[in-house]
N, C-alpha and C. Protein backbone atom coordinates (compact mmCIF):
# COMPACT_ATOMS: atom_id res chain seq x y z
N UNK A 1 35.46 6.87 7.77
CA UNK A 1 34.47 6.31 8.66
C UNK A 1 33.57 5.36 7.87
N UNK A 2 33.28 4.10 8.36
CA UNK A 2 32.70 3.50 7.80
C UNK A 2 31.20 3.79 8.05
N UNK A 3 29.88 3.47 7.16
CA UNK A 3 28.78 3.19 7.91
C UNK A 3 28.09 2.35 8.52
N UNK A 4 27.62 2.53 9.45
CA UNK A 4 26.58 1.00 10.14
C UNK A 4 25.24 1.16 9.80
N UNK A 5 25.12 0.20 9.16
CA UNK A 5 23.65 0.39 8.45
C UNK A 5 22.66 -0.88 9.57
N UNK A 6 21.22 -0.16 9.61
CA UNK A 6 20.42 -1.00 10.43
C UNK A 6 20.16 -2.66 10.38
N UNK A 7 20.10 -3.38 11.62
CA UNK A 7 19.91 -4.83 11.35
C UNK A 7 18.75 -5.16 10.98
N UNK A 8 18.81 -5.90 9.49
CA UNK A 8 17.73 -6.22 8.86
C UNK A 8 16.70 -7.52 9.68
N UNK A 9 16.24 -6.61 11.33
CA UNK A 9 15.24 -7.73 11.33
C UNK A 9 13.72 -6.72 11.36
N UNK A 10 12.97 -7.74 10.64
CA UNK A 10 11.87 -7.12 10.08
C UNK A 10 10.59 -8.27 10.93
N UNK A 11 10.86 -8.38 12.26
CA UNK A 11 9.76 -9.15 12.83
C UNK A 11 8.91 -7.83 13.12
N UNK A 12 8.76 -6.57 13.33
CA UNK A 12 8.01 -5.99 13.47
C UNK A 12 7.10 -5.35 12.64
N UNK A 13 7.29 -5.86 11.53
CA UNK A 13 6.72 -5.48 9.95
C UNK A 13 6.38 -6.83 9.68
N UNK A 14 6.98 -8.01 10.15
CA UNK A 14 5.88 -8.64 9.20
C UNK A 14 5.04 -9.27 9.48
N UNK A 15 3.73 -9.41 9.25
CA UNK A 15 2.35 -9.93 9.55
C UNK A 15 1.71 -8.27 10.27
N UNK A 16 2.04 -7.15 10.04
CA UNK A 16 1.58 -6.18 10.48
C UNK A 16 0.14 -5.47 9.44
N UNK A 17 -0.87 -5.44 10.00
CA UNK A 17 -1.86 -5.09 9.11
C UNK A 17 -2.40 -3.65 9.79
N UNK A 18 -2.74 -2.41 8.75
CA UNK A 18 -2.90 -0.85 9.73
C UNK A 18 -3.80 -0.34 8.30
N UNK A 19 -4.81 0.22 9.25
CA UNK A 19 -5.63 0.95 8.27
C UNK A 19 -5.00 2.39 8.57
N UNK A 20 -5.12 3.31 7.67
CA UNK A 20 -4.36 4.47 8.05
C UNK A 20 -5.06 5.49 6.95
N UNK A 21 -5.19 7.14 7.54
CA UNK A 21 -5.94 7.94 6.75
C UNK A 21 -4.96 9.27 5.98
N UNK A 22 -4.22 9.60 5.07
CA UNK A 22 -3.67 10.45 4.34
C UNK A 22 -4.17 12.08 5.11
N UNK A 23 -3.59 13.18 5.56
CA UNK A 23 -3.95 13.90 5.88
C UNK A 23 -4.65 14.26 4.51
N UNK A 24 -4.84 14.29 3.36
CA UNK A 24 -5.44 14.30 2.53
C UNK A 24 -6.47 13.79 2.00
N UNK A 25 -7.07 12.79 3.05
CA UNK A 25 -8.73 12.45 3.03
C UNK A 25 -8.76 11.05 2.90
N UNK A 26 -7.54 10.42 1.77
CA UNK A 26 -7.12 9.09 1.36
C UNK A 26 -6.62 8.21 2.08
N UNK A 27 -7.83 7.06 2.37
CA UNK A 27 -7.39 6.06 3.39
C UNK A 27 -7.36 4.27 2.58
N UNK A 28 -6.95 4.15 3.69
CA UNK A 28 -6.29 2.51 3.25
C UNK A 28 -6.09 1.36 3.87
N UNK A 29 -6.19 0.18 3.67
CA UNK A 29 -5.46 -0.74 4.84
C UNK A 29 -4.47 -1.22 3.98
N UNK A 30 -3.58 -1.57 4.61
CA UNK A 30 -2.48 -2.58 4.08
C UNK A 30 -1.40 -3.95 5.10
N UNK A 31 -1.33 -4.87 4.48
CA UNK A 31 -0.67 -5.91 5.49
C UNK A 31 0.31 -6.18 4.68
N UNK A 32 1.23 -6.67 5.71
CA UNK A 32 2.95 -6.75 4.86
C UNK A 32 3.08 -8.14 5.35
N UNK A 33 2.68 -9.06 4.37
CA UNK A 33 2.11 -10.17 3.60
C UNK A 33 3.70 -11.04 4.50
N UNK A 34 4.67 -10.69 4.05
CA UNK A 34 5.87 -11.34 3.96
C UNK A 34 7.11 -10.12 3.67
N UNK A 35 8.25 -10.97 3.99
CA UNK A 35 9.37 -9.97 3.80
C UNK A 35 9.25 -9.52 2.45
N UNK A 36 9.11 -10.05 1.61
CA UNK A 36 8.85 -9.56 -0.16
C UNK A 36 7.37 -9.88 -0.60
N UNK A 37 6.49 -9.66 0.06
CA UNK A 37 5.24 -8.59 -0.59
C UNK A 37 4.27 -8.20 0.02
N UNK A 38 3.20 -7.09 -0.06
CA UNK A 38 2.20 -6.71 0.67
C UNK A 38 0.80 -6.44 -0.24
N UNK A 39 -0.25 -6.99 0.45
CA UNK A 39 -1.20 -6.61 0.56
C UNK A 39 -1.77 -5.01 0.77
N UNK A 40 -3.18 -4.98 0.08
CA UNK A 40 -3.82 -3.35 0.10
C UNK A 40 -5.24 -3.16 -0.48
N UNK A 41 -5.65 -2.51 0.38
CA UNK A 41 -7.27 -1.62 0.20
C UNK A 41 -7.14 -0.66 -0.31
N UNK A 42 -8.02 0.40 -1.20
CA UNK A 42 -8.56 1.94 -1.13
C UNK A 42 -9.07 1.58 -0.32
N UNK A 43 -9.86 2.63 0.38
CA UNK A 43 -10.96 2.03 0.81
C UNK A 43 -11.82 3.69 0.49
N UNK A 44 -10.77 5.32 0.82
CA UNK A 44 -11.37 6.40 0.51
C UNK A 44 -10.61 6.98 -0.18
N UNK A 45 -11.14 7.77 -0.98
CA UNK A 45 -10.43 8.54 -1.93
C UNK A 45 -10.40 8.14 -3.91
N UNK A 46 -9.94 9.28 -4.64
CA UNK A 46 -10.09 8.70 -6.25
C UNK A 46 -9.70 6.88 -6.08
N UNK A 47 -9.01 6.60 -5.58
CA UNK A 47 -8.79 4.88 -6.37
C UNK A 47 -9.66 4.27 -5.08
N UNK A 48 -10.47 4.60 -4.61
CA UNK A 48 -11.35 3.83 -3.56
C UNK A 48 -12.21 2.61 -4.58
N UNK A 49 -11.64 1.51 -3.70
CA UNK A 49 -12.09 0.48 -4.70
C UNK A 49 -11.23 -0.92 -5.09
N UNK A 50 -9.95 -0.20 -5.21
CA UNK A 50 -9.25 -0.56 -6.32
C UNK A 50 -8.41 -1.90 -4.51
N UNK A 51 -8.00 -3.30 -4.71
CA UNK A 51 -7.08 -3.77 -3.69
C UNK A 51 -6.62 -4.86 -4.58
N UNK A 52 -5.28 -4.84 -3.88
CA UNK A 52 -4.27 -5.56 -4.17
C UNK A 52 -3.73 -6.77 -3.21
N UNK A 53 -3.06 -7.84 -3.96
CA UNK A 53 -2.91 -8.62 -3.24
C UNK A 53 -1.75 -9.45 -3.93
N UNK A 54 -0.31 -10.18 -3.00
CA UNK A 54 0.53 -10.24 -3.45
C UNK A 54 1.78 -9.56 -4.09
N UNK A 55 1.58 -8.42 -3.74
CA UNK A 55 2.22 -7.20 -4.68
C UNK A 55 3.73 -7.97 -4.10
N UNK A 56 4.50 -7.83 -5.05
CA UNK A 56 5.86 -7.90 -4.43
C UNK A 56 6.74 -6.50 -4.01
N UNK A 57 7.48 -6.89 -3.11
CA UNK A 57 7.46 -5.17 -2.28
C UNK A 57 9.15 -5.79 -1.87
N UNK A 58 9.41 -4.52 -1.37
CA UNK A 58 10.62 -4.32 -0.94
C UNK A 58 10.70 -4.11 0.33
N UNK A 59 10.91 -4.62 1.16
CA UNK A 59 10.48 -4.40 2.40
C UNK A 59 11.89 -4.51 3.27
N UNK A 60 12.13 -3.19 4.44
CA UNK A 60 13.41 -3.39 4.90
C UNK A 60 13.14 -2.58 6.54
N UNK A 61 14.30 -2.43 7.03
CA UNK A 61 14.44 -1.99 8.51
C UNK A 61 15.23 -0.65 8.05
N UNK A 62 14.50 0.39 8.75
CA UNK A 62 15.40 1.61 8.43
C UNK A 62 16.36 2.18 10.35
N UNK A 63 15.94 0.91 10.71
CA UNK A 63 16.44 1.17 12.64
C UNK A 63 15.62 2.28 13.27
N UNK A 64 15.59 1.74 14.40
CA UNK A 64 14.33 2.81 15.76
C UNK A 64 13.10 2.27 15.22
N UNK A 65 12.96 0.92 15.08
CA UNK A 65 11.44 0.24 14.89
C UNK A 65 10.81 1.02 13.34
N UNK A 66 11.04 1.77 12.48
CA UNK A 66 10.66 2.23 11.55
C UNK A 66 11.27 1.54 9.93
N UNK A 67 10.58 1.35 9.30
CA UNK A 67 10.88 0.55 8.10
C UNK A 67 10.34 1.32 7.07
N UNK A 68 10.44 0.71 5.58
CA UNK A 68 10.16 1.24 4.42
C UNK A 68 9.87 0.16 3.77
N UNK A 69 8.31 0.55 2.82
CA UNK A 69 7.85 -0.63 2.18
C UNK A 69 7.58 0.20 0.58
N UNK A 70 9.04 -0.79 -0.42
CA UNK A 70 8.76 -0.14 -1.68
C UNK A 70 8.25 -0.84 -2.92
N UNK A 71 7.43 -0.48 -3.88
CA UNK A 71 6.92 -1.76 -5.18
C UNK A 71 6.59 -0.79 -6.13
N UNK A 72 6.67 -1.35 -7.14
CA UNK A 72 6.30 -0.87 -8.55
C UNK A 72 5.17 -1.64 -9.07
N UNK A 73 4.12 -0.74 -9.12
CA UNK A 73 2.50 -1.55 -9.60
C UNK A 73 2.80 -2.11 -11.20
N UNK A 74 1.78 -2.89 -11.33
CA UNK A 74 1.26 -3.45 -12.69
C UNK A 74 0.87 -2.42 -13.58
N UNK A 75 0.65 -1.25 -12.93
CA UNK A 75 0.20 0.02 -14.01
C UNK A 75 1.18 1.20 -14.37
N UNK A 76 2.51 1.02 -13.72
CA UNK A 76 3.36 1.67 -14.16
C UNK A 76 3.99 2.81 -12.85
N UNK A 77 2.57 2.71 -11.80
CA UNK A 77 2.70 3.48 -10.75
C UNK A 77 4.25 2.90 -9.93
N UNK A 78 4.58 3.83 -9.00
CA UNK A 78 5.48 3.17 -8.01
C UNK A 78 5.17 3.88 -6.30
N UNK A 79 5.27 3.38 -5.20
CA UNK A 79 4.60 3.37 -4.54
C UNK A 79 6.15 3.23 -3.13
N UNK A 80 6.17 4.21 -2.43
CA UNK A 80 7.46 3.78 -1.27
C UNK A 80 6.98 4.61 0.48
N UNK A 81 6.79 3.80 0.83
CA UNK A 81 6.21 4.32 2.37
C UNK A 81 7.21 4.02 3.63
N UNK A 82 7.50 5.20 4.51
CA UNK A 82 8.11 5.09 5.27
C UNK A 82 7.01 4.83 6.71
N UNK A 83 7.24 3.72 7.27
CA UNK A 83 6.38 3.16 8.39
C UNK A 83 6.46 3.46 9.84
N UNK A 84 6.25 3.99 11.20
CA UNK A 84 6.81 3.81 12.30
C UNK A 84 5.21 3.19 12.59
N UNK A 85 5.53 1.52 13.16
CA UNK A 85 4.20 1.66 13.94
C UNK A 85 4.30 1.87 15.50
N UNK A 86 5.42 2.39 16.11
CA UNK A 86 5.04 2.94 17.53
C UNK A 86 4.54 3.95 17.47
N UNK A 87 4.52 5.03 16.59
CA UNK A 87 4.72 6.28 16.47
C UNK A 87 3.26 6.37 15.70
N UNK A 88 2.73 5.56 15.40
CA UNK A 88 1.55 5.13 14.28
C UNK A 88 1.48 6.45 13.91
N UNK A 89 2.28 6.61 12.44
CA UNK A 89 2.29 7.00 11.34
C UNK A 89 2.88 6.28 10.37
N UNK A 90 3.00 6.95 8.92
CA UNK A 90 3.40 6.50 8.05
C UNK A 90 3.71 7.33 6.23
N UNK A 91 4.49 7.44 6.36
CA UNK A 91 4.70 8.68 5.18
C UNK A 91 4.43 8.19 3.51
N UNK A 92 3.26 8.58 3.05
CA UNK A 92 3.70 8.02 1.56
C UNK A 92 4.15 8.70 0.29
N UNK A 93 4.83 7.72 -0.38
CA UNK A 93 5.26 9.15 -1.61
C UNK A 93 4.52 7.58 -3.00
N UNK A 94 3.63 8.22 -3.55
CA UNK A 94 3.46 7.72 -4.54
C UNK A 94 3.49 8.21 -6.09
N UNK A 95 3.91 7.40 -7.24
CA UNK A 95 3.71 8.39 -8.45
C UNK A 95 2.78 7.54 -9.36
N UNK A 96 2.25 8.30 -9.63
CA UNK A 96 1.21 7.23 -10.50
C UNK A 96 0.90 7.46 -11.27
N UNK A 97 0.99 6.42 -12.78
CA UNK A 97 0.71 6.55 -14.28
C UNK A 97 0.05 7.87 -14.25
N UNK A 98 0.61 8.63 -15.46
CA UNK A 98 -0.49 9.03 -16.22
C UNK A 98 -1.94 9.01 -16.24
N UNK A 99 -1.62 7.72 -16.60
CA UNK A 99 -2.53 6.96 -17.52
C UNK A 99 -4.01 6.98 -16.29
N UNK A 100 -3.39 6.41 -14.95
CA UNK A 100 -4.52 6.39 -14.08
C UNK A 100 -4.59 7.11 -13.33
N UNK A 101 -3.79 8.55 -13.31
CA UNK A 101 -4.50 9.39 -12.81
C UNK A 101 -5.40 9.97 -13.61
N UNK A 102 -5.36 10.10 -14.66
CA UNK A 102 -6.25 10.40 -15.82
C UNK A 102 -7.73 9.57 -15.91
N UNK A 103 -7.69 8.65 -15.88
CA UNK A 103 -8.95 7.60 -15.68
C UNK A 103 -8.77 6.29 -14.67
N UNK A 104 -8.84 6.55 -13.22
CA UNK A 104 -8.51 5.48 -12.44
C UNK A 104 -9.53 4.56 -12.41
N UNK A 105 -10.34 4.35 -13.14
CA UNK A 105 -11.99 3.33 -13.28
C UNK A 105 -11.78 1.94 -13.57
N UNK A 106 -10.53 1.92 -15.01
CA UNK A 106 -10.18 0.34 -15.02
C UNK A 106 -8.95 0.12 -14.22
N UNK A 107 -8.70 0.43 -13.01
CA UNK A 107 -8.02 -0.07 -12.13
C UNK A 107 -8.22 -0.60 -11.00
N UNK A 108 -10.16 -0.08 -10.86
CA UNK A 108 -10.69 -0.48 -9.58
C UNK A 108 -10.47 -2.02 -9.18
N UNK A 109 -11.02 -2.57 -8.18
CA UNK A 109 -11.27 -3.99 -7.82
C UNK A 109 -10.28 -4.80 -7.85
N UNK A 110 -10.39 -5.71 -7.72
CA UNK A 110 -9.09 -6.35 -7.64
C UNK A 110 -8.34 -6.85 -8.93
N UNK A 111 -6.96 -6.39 -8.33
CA UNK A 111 -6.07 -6.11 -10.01
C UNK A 111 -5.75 -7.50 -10.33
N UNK A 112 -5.69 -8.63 -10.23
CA UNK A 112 -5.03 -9.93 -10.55
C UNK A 112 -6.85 -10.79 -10.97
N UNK A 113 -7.86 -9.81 -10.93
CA UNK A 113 -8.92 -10.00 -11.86
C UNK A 113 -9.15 -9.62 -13.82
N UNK A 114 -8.13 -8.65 -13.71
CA UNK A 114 -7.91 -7.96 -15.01
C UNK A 114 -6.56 -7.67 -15.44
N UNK A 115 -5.35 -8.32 -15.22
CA UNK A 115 -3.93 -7.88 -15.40
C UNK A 115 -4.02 -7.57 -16.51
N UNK A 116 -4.49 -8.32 -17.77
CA UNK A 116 -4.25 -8.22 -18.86
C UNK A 116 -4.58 -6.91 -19.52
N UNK A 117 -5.74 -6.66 -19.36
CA UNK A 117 -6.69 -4.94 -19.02
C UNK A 117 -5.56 -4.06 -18.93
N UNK A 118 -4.70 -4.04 -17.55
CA UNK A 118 -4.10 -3.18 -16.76
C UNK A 118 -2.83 -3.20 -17.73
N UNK A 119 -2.05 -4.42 -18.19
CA UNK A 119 -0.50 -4.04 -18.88
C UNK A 119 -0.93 -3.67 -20.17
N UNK A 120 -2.21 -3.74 -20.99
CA UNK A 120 -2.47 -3.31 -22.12
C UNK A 120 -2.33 -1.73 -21.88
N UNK A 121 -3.03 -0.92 -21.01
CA UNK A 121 -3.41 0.59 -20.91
C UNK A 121 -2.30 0.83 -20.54
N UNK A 122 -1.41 -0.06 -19.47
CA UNK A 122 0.03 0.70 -19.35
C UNK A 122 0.48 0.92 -20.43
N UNK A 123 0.79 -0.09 -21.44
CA UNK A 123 1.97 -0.01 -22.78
C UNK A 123 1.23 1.11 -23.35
N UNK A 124 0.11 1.06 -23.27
CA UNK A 124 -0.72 2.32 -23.71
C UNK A 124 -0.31 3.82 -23.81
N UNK A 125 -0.11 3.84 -22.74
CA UNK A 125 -0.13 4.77 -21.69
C UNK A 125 -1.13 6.09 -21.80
N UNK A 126 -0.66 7.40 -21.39
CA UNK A 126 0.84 7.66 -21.35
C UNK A 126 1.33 6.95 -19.71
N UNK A 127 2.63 6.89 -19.34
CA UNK A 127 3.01 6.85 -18.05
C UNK A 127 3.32 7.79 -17.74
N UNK A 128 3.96 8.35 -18.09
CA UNK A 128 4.69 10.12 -17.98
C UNK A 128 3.69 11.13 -18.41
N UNK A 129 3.36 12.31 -17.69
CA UNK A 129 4.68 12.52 -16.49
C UNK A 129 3.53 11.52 -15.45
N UNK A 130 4.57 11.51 -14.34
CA UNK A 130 3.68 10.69 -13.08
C UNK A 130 3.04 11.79 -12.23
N UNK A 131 2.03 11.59 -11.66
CA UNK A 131 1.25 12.59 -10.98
C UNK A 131 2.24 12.07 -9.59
N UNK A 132 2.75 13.14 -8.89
CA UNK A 132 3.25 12.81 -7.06
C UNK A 132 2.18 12.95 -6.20
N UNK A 133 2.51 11.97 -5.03
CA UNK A 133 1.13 11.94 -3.95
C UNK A 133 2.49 12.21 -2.67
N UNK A 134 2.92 12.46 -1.79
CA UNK A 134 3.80 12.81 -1.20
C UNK A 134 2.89 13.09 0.67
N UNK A 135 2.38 12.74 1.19
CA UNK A 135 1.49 12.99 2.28
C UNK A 135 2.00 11.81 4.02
N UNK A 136 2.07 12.52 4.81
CA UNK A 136 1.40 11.90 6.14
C UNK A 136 0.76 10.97 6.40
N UNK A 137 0.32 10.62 6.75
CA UNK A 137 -1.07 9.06 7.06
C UNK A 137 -0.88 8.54 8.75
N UNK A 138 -2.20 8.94 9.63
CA UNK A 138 -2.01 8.82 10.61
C UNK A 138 -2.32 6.94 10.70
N UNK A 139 -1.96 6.40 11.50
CA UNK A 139 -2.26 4.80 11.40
C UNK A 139 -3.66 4.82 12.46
N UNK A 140 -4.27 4.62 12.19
CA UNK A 140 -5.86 4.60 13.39
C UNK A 140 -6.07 3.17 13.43
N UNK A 141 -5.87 1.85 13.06
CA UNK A 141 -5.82 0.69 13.49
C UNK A 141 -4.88 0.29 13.13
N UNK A 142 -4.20 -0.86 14.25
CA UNK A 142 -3.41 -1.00 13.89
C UNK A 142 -3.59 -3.61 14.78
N UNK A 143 -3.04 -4.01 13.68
CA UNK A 143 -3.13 -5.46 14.67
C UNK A 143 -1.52 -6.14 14.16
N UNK A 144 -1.44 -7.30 14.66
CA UNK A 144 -0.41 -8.23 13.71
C UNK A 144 -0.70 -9.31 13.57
N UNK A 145 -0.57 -10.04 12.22
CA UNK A 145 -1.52 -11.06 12.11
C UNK A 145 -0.51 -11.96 11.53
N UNK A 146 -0.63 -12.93 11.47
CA UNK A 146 0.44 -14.15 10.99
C UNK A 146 0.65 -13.88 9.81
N UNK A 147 1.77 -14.02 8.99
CA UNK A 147 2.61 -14.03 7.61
C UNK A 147 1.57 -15.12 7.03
N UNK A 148 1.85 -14.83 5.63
CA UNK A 148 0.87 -15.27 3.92
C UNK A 148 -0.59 -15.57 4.56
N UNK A 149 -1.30 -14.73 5.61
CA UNK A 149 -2.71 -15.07 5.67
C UNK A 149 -3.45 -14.35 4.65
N UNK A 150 -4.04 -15.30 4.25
CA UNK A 150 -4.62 -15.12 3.03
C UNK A 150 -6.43 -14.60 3.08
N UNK A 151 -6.69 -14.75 4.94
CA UNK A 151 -7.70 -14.32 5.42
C UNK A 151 -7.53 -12.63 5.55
N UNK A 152 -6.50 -11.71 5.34
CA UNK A 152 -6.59 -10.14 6.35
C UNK A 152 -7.06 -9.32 5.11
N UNK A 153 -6.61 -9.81 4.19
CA UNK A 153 -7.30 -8.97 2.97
C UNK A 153 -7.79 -10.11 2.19
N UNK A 154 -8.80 -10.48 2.19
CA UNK A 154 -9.83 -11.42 1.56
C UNK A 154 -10.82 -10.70 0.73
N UNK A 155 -11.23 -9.26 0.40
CA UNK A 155 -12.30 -9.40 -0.30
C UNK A 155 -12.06 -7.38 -0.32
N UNK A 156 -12.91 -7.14 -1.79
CA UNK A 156 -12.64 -5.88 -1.87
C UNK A 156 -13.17 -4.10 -0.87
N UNK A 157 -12.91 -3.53 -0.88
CA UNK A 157 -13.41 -2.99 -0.11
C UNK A 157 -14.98 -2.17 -0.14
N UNK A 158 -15.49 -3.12 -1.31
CA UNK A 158 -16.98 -2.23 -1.24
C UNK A 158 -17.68 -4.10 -0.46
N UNK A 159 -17.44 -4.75 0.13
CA UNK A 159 -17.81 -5.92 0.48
C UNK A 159 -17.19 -6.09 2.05
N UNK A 160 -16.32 -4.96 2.42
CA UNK A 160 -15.86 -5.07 4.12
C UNK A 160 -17.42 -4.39 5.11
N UNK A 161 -17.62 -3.85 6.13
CA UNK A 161 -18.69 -4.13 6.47
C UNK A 161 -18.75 -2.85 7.08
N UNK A 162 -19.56 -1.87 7.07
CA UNK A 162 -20.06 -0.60 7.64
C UNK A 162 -18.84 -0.45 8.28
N UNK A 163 -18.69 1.29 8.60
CA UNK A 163 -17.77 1.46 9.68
C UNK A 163 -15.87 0.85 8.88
N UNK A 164 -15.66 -0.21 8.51
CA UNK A 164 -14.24 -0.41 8.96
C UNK A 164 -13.33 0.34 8.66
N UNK A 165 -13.32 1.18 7.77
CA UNK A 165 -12.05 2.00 7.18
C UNK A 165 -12.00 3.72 8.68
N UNK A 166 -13.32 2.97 9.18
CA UNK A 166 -13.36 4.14 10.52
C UNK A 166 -12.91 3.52 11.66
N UNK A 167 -12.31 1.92 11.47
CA UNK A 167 -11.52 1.22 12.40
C UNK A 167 -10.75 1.45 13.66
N UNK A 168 -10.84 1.80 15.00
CA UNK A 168 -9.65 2.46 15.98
C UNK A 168 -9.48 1.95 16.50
N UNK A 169 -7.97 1.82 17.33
CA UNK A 169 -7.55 1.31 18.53
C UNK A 169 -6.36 1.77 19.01
């Protein structure tokens, strides 16, 4: 038997921007920038602070409107989320350095302000072992906004404005 694997169309992922809260307290926004990369907030939780922009990502159709968005950070972390936004959820499994679960402070703010910072402490490390984050995330806003806007994540999240990471619709 052969397999039929899902048709890679990804119009429903891309330009999709969703703030979403970790049954574990840890919330976030993120927009999927383009077929190969996404955007991201902390906004609660240890790396609250810390957003990204440009990340290059892996981004695909897993069929029944649900996708998977995967990347390997600048700090050694790696990061793979399974998405449904009808269903608004979103599953994440993250592993992350050593190094910053141990001291996540020089990772805050925005990372393409300090790369150099960030691949020094990686080579550093340690990377190993990786701490697992493995959790739920209900999606509580959710919009779609045009591909490479460079307006949906513009600025870090101690500079977004009362209220948004409490965002609903």
């Amino acid at each position: 038997m052969t397999a039929v694997y899902p048709v890679q169309d990804l119009s429903f992922l891309l330009g999709l921007h969703v703030i979403y809260e970790y049954d574990g307290g840890i919330a976030a926004d993120l927009y999927v920038r383009n077929e190969h990369s996404v955007d991201y907030r902390v906004l609660k939780g240890p790396l609250a602070g810390r957003w990204v922009t440009r990340q290059k990502a892996s981004v695909a159709s897993l069929g029944g409107g649900t996708g998977i968005l995967s990347w390997a950070e600048r700090t050694g972390s790696t990061v793979s989320m399974v998405i449904d936004p009808v269903g608004r959820w979103l599953y994440g499994s993250a592993f992350f350095a050593k190094w910053v679960d141990d001291n996540p402070g020089p990772t805050l703010g925005h990372q393409s302000d300090h790369l150099e910072g960030i691949r020094k402490l990686r080579n550093e490390g340690p990377v190993a072992p990786h701490s697992p984050l493995h959790q739920f995330a209900e999606i509580t806003f959710l919009e779609v906004c045009s591909t490479d806007n460079d307006e949906v994540i513009s600025c870090g999240p101690g500079e977004l404005p009362a209220g948004f990471a409490g965002l609903r619709n």
